[in-house]
Each structure stands twice: as structure tokens, then as C-alpha cells.
N, C-alpha and C. Protein backbone atom coordinates (compact mmCIF):
# COMPACT_ATOMS: atom_id res chain seq x y z
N UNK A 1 37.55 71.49 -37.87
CA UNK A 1 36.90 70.45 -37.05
C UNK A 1 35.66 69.95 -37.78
N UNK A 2 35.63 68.71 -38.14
CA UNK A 2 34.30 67.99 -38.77
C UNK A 2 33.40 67.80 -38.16
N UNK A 3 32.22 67.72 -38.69
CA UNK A 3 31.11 67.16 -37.76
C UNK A 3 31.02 66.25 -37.47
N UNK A 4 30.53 65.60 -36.26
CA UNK A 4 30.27 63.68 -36.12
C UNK A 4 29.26 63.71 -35.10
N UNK A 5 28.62 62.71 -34.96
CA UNK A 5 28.16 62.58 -33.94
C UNK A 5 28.13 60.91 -33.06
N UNK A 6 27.84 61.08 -31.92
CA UNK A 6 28.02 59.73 -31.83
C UNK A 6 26.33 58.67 -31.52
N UNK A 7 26.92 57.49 -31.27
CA UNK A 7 26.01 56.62 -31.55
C UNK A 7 24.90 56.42 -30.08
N UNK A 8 25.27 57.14 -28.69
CA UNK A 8 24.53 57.19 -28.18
C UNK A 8 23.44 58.68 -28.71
N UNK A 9 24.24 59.64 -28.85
CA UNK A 9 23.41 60.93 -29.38
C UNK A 9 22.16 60.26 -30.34
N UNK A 10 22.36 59.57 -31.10
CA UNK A 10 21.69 59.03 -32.55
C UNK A 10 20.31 58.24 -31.70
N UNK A 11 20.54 57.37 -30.45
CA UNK A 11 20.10 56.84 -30.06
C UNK A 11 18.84 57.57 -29.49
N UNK A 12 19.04 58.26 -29.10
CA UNK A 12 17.82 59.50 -28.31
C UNK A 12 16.62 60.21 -29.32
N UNK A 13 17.40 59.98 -30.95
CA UNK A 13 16.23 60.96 -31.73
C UNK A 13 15.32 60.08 -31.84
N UNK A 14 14.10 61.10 -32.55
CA UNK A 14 12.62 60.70 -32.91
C UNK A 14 13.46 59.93 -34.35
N UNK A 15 12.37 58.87 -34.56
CA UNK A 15 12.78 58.08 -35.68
C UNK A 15 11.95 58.65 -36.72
N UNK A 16 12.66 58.35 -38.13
CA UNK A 16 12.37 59.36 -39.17
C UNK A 16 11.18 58.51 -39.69
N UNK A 17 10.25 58.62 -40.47
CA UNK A 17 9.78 58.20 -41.49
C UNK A 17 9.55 58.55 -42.74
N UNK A 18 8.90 57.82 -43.43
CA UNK A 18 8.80 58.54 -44.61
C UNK A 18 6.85 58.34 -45.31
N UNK A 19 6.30 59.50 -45.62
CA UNK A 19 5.28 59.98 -45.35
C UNK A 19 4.93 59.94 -46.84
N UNK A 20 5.89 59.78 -48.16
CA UNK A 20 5.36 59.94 -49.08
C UNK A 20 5.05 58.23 -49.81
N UNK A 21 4.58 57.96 -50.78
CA UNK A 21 3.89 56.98 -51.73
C UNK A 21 5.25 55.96 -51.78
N UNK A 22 4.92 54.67 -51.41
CA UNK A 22 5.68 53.45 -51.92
C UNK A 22 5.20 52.68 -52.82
N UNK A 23 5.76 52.96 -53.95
CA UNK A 23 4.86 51.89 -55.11
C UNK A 23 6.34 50.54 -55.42
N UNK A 24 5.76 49.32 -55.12
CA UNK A 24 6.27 48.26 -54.98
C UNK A 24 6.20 47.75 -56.53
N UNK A 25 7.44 47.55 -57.48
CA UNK A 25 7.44 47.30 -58.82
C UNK A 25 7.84 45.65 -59.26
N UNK A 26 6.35 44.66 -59.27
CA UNK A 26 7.11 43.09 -58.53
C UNK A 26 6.67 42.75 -59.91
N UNK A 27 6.19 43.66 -60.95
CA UNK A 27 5.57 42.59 -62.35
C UNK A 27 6.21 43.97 -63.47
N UNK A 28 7.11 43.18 -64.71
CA UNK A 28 7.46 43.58 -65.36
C UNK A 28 6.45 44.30 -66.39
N UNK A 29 5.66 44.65 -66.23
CA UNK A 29 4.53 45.33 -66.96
C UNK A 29 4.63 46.65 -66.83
N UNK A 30 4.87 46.87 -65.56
CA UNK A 30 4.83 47.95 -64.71
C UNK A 30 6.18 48.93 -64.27
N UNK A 31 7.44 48.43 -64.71
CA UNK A 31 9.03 48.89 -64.75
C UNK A 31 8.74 49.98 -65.89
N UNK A 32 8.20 50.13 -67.07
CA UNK A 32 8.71 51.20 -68.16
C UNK A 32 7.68 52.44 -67.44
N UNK A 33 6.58 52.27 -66.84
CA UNK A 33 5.93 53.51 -66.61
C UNK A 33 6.37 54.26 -65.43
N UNK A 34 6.91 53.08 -64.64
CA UNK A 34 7.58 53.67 -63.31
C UNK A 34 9.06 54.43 -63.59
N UNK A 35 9.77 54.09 -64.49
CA UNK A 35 11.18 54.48 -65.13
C UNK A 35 10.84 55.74 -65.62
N UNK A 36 9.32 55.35 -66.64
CA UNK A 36 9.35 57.11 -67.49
C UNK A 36 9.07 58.31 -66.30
N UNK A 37 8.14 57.85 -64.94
CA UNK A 37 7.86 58.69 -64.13
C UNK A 37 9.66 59.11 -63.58
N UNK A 38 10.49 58.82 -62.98
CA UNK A 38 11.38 58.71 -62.88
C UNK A 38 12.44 59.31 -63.39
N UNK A 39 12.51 59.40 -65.03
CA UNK A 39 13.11 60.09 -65.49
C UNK A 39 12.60 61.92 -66.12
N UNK A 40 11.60 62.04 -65.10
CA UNK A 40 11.83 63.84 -65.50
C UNK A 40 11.80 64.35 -64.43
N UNK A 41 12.35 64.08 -63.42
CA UNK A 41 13.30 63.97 -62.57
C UNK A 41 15.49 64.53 -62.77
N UNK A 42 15.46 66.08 -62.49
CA UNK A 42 17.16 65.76 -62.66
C UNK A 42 17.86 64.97 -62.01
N UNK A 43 16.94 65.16 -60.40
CA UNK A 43 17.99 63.88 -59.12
C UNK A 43 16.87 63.44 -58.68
N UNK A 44 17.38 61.96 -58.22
CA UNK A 44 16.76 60.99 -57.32
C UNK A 44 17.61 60.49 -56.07
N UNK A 45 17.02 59.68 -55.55
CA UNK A 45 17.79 58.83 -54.51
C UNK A 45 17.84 57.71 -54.92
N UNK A 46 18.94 56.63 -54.73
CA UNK A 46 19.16 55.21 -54.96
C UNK A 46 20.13 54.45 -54.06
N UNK A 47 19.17 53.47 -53.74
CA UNK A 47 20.09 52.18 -52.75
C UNK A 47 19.46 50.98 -53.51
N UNK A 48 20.32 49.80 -52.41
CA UNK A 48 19.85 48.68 -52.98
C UNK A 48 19.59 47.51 -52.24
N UNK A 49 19.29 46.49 -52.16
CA UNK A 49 19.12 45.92 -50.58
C UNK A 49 19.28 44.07 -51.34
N UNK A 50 20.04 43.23 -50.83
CA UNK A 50 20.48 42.15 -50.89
C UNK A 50 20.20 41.25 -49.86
N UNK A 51 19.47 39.99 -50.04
CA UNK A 51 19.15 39.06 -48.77
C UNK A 51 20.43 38.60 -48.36
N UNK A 52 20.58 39.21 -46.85
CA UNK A 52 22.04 38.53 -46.21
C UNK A 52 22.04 37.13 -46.41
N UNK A 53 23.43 36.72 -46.48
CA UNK A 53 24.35 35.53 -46.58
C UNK A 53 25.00 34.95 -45.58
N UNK A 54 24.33 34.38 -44.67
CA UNK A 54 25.00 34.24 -43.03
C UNK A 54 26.26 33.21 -43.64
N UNK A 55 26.22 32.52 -44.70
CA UNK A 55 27.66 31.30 -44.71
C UNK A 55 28.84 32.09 -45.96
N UNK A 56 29.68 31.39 -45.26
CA UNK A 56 30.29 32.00 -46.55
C UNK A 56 30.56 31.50 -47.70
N UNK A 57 31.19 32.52 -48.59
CA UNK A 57 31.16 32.24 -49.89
C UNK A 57 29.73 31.64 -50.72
N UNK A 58 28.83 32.36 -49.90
CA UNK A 58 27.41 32.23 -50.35
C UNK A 58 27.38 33.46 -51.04
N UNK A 59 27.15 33.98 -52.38
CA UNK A 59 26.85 35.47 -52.89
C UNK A 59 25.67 35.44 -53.44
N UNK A 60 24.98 36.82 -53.08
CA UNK A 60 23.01 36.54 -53.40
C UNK A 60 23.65 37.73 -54.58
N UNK A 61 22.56 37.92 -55.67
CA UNK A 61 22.69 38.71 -57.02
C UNK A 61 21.38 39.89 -55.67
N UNK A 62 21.80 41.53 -55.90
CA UNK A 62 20.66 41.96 -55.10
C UNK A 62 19.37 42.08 -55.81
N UNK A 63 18.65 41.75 -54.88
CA UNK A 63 16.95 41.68 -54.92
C UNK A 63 16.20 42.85 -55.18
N UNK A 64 16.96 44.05 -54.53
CA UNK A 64 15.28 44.88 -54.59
C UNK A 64 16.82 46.56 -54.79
N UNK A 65 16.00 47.78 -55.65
CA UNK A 65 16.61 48.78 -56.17
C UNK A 65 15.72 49.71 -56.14
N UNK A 66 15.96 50.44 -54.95
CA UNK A 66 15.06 52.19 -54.74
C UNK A 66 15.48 53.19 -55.33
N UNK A 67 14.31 53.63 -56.17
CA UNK A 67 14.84 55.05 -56.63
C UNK A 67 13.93 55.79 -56.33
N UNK A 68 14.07 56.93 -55.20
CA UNK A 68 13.25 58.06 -54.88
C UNK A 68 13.57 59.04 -55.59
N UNK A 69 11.79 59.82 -55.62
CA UNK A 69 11.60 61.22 -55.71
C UNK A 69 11.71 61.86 -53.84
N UNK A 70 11.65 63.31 -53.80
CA UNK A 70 10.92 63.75 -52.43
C UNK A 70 10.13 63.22 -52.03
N UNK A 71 8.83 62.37 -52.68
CA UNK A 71 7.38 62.01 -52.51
C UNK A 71 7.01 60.77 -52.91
N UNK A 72 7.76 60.21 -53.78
CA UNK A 72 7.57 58.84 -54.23
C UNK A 72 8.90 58.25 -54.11
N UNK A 73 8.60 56.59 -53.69
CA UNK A 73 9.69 55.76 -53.90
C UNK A 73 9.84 54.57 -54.72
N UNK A 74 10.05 54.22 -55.50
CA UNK A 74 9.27 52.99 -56.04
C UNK A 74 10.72 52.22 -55.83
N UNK A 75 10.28 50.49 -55.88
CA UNK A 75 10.86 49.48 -55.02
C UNK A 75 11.11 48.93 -56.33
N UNK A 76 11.83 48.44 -56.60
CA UNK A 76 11.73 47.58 -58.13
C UNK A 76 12.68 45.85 -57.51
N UNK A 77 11.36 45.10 -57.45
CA UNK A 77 12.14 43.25 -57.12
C UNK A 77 12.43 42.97 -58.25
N UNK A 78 14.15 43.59 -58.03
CA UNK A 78 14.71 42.63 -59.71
C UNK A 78 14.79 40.90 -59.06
N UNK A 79 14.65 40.50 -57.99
CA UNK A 79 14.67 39.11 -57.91
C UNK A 79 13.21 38.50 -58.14
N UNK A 80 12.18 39.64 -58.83
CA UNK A 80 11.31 39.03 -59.50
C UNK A 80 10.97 39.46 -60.99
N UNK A 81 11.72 40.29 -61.05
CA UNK A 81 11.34 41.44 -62.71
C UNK A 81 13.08 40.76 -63.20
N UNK A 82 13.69 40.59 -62.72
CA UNK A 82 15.21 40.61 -63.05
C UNK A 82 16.03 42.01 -63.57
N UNK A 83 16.20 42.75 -64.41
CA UNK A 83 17.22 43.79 -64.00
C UNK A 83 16.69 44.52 -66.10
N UNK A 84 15.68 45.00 -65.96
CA UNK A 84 14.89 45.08 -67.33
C UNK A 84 15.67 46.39 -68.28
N UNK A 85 15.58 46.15 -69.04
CA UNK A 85 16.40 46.84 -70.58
C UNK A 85 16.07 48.55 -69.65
N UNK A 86 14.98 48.84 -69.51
CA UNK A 86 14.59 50.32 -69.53
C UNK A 86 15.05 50.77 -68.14
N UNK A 87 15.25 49.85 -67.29
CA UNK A 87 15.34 50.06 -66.00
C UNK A 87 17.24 50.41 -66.20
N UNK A 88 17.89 49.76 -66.68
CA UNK A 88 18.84 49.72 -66.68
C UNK A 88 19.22 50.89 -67.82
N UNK A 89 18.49 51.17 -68.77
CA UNK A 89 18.81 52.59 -69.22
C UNK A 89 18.86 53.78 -68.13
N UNK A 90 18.42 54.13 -67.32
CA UNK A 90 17.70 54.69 -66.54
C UNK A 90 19.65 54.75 -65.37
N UNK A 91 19.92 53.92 -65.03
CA UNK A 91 20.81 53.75 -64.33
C UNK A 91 22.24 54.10 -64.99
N UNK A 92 22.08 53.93 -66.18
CA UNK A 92 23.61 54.28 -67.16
C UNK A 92 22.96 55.39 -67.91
N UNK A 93 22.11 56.00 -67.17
CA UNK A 93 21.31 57.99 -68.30
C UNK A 93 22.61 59.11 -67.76
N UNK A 94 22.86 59.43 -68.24
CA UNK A 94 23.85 60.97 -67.79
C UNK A 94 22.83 62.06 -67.57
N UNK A 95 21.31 61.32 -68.19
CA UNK A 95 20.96 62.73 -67.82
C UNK A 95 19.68 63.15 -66.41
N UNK A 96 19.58 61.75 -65.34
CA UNK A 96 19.23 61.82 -64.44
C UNK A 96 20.56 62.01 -63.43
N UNK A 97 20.68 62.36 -62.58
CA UNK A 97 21.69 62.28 -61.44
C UNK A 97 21.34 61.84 -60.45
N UNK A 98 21.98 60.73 -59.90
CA UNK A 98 21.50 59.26 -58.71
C UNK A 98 22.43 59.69 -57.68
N UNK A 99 21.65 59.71 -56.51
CA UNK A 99 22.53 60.22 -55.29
C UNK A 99 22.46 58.81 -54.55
N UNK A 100 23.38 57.94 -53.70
CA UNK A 100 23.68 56.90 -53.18
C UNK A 100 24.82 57.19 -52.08
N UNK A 101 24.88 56.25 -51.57
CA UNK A 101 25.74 56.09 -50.49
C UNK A 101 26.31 55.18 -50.22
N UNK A 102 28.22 54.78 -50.11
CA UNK A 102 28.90 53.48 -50.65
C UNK A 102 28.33 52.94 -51.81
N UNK A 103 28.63 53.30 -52.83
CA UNK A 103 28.19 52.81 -53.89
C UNK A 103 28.84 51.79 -54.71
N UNK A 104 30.30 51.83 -54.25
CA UNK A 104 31.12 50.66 -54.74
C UNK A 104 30.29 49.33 -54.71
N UNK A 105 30.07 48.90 -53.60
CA UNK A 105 29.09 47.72 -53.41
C UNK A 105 28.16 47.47 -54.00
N UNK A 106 27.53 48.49 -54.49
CA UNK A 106 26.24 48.36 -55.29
C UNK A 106 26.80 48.49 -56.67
N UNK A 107 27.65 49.18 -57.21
CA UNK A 107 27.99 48.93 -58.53
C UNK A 107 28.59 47.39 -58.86
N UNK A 108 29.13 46.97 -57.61
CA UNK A 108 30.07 45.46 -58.19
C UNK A 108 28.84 44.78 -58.38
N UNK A 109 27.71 44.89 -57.62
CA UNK A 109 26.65 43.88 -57.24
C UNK A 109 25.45 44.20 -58.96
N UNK A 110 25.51 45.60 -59.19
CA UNK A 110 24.63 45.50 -60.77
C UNK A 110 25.66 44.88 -61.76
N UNK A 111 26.92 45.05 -61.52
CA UNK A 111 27.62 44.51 -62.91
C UNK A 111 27.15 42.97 -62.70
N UNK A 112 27.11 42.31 -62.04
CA UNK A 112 26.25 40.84 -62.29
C UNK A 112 24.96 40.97 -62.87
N UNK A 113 24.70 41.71 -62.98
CA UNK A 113 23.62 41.82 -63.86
C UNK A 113 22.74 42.79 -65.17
N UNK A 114 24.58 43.52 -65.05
CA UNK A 114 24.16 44.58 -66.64
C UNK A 114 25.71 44.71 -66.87
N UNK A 115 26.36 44.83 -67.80
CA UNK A 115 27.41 45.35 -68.96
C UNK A 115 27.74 46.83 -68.84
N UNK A 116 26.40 47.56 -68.61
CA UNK A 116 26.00 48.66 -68.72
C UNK A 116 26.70 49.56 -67.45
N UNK A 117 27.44 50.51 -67.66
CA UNK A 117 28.13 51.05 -66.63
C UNK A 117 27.28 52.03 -65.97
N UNK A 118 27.40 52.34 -64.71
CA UNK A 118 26.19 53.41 -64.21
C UNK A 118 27.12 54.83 -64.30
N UNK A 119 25.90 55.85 -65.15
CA UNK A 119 26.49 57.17 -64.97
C UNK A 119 25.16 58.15 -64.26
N UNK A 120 26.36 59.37 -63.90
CA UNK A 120 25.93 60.05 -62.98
C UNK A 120 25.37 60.07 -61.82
N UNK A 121 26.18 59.46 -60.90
CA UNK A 121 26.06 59.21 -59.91
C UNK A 121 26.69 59.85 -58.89
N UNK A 122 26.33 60.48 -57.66
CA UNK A 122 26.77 61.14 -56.39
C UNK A 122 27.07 60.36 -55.25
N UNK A 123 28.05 59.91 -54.95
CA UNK A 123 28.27 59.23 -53.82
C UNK A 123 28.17 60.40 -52.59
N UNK A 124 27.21 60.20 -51.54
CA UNK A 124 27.72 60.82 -50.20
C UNK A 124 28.76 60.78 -49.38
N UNK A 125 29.75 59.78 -49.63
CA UNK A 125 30.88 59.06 -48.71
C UNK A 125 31.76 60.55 -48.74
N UNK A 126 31.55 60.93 -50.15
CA UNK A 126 32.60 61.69 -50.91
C UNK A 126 32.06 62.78 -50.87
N UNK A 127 30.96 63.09 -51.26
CA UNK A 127 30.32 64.43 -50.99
C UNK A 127 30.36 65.60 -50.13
N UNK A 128 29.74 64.71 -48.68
CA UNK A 128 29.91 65.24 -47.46
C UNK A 128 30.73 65.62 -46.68
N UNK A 129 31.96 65.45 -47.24
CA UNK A 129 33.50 65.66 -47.18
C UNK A 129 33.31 67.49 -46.91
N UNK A 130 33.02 67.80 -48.40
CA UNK A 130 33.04 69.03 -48.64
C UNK A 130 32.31 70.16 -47.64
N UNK A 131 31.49 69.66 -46.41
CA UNK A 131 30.56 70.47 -45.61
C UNK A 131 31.22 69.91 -44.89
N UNK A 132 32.03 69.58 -44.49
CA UNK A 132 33.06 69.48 -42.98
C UNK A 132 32.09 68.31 -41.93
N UNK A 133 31.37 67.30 -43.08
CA UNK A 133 30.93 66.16 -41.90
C UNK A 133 31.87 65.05 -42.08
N UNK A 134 32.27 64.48 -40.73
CA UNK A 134 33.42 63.52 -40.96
C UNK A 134 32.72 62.09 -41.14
N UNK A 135 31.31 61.78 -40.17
CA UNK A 135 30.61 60.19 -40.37
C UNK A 135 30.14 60.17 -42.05
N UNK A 136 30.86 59.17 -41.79
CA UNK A 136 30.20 58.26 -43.31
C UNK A 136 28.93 57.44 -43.40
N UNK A 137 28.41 56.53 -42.46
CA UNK A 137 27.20 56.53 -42.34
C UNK A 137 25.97 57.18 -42.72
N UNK A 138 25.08 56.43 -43.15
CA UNK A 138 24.05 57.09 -43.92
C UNK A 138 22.87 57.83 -42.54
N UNK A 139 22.84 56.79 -41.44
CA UNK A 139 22.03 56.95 -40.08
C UNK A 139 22.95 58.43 -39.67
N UNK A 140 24.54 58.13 -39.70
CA UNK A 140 25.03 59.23 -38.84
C UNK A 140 24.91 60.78 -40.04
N UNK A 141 24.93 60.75 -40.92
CA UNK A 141 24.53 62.01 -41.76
C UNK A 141 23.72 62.69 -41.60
N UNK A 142 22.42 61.66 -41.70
CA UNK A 142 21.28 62.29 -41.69
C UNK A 142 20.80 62.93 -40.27
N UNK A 143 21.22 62.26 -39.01
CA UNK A 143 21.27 62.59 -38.22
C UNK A 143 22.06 63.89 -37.47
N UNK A 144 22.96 63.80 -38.26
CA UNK A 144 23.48 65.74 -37.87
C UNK A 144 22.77 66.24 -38.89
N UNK A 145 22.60 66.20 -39.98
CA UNK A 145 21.86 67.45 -40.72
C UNK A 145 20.57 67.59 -40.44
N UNK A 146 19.47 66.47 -39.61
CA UNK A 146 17.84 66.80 -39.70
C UNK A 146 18.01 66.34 -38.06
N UNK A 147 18.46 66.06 -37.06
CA UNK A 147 18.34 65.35 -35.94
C UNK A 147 17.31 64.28 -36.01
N UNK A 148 17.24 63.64 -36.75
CA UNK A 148 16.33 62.40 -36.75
C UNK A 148 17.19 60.92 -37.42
N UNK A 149 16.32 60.07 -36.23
CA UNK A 149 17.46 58.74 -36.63
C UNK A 149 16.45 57.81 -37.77
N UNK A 150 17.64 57.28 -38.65
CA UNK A 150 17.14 56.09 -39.55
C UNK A 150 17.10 55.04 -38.80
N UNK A 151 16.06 54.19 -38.81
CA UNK A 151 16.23 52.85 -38.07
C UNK A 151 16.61 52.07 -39.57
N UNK A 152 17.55 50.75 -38.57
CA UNK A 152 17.99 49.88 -39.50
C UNK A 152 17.52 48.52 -38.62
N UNK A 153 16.50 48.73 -38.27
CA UNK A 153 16.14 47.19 -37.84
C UNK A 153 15.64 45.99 -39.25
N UNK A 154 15.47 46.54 -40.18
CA UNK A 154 15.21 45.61 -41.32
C UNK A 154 16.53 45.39 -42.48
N UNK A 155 17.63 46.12 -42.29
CA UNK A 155 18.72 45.58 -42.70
C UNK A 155 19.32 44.10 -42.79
N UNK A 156 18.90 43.53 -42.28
CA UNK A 156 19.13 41.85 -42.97
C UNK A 156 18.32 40.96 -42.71
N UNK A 157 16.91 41.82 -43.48
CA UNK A 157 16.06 40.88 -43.49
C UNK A 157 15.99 40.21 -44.73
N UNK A 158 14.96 39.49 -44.96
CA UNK A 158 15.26 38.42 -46.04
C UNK A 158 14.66 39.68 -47.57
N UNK A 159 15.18 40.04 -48.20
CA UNK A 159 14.83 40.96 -49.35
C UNK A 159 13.91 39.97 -50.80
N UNK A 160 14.05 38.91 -50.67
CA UNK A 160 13.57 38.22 -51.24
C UNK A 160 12.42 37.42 -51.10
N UNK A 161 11.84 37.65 -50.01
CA UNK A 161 10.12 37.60 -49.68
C UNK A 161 9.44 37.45 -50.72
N UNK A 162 8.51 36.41 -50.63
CA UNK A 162 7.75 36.31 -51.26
C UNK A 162 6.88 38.07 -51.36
N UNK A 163 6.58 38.32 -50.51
CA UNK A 163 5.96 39.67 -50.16
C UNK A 163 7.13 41.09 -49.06
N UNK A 164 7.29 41.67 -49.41
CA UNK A 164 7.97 42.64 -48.48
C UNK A 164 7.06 43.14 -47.59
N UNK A 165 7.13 42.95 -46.22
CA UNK A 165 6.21 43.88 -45.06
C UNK A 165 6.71 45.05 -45.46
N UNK A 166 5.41 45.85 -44.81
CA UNK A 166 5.56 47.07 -44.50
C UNK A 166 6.25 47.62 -44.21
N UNK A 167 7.32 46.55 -42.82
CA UNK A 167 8.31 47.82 -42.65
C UNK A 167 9.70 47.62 -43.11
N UNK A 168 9.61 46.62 -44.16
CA UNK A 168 10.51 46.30 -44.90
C UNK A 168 10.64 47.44 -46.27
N UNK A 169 9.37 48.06 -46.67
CA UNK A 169 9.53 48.87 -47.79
C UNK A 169 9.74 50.05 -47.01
N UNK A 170 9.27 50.44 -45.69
CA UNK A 170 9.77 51.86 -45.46
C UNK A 170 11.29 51.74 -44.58
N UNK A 171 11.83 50.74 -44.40
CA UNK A 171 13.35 51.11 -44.48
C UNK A 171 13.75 51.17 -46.04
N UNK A 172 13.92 50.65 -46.77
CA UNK A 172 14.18 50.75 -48.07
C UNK A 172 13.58 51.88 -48.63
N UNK A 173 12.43 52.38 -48.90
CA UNK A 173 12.13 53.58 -48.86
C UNK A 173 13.23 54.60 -48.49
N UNK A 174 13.17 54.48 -47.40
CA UNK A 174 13.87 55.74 -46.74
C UNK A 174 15.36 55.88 -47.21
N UNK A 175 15.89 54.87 -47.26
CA UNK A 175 16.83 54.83 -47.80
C UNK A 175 17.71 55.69 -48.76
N UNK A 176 16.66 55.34 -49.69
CA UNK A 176 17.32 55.96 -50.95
C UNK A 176 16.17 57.66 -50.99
N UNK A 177 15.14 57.81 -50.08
CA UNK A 177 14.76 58.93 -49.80
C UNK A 177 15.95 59.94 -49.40
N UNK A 178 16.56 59.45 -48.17
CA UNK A 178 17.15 60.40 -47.24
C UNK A 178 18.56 60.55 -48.34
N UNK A 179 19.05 59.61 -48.71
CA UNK A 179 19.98 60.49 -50.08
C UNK A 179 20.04 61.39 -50.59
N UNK A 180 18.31 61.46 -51.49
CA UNK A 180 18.36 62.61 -52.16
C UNK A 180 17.91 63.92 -51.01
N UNK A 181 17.29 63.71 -49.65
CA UNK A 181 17.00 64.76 -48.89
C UNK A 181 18.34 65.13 -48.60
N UNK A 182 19.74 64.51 -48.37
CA UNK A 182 20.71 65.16 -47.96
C UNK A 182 21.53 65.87 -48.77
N UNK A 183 21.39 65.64 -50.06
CA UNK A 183 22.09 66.07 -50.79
C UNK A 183 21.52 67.73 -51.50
N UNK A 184 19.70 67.48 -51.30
CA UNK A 184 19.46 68.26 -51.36
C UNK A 184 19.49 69.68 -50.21
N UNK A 185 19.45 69.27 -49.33
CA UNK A 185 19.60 70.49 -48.32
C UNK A 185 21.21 70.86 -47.99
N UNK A 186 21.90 69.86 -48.28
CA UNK A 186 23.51 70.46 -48.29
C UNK A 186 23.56 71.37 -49.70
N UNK A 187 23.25 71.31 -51.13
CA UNK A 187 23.36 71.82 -52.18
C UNK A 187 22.46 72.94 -51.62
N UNK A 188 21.55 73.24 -50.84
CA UNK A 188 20.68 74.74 -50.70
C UNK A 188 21.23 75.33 -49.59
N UNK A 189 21.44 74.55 -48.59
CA UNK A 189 21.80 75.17 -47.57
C UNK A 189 22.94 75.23 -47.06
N UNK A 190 23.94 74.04 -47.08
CA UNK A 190 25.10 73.62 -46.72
C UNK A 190 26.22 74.56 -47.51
N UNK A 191 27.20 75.14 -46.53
CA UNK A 191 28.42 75.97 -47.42
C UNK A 191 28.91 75.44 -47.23
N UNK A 192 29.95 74.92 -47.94
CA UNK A 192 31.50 73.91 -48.11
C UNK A 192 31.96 74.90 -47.54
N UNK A 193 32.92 73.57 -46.29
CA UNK A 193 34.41 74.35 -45.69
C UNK A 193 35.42 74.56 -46.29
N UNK A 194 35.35 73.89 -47.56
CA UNK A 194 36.77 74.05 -48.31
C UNK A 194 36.20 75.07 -49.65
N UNK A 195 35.71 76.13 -49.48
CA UNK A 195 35.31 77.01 -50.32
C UNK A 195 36.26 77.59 -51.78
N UNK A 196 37.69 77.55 -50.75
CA UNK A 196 39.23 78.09 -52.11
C UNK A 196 38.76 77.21 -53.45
């Protein structure tokens, strides 16, 4: 029997935040020092966030790419830096490991804008399999493993702001935070049901 939970349960928790440093990366000056911090690091967290397209056959290239530590998140506006040589080393390194969630989407969405194939990467879709949770959801994961809900009230907001509010960087933040928090407490704590 898998775990799940449902969407009124989700509804009742304390909402999560995130308590550590958002450094917002909007001037290419500033991508190689944030990358080198970044890479001594074995795992991070990574999402990516795209200004919705209410018409169709409208396709936006995505705007903004989180890669958390536990404590830091930094925001990188490739729809103002565009998608930089080091940054994109960083994403095709074998020797960081990027934890994400549905990542198909986000890989079709960087190949518009790198050649460069992404390695080492952890999808949760697939992961969480192995600890007997059946939601795929990033809100419903985190929510059986910590009882605390992700809000997604800034999910289609405009990512391409001249400026990102506040609570535009701590959903995005969190984002690619709670990745690497889940992956990390399933790898310490979590025993796979399928142990054989």
C-alpha cells in the first residue's frame, strides 16, 4: 500500500517556508561566483519557472532557474542573463547531482537554449517510487514526508518581471529547496519498500 494523501488533508497544514538566503542572479557579472559557490556542493535542488502562456501556441523560452543549497537559493533570470557558458556547465557537470521534479519539461524547455545535455540528475517522479509514496506532486510529497504544505499561489505569475516580489522568490525558492530536502531525508531516513 503506497502513501498518498489527499488534497483536503494538504489543505489544513502550516505553510512551509523557507528561512534560508535568496540571492537573486539578474546581472551576468555575478552567474560565475554564484555557480563556483554551487559547485562544492555534491547535491542541490533545481526547478524552473516560465511566464504562463494563457493563448495558444504562444511558447515563452523559461525565465528564471533555482538551484538550492539547504541554506541558500540563488534565482538565476536567464530572461535577463540568458542561459551563460558557466551556468550551463554546471547543469551538464556529472559531478554535482541535481534533484528536480518532472523534469522532462524542464529539459525540453533548456534544450532551447543549450546543445548541452543535462547530467546527473534525480527526478522525484521516479525516485519516490522506491519508499512506497504513490503522489507525484511536489506539494503532495512534501507533505507526507514533513506535514507541511507548499503554497503555489505564485505559480503563474508573470516570471519575467521587471523585478520578482518577494513572494515570488520564496515560492521559487522553495521549490527547488524542498527537492533537495526530500531527497535528502528519504536517502537518511526513508527505507525502500522494494528492498530485494
Amino acid at each position: 500500500m503506497g502513501l498518498e494523501i489527499s488534497k483536503e488533508a494538504i489543505h489544513d497544514l502550516p505553510i512551509e517556508t523557507f528561512d534560508g538566503e535568496i540571492i537573486v542572479i539578474d546581472r551576468l557579472e555575478d552567474v560565475q561566483k554564484a555557480v563556483d559557490y554551487l559547485k562544492q556542493f555534491d547535491t542541490i535542488g533545481f526547478d524552473t519557472e516560465t511566464k504562463p502562456a494563457f493563448r495558444k501556441n504562444v511558447f515563452r523560452k523559461v525565465a528564471l532557474m533555482q538551484l538550492s543549497t539547504l541554506d541558500k537559493c540563488f534565482l538565476f533570470r536567464l530572461n535577463l542573463i540568458q542561459y551563460p557558458d558557466c551556468l550551463d556547465d554546471l547543469i551538464c557537470s556529472s559531478n554535482v547531482k541535481k534533484i528536480g521534479l518532472s523534469l522532462r519539461d524542464d529539459f525540453a524547455a533548456l534544450r532551447k537554449r543549450s546543445d548541452c545535455p543535462p547530467l546527473n540528475f534525480v527526478d522525484l517522479q521516479t525516485f519516490v517510487k522506491d519508499y512506497g509514496i504513490k503522489d507525484m506532486s511536489l506539494q503532495k510529497i512534501y507533505a507526507i514526508l514533513f506535514q507541511k504544505k507548499i503554497s503555489k499561489n505564485q505559480r503563474l505569475s508573470n516570471w519575467e518581471a521587471s523585478t520578482l516580489k518577494d513572494s515570488q522568490q520564496m515560492y521559487a525558492a522553495i521549490d527547488a529547496w524542498a527537492c533537495l530536502k526530500i531527497y535528502n531525508h528519504l536517502i537518511k531516513y526513508g527505507s525502500p519498500v522494494k528492498a530485494k
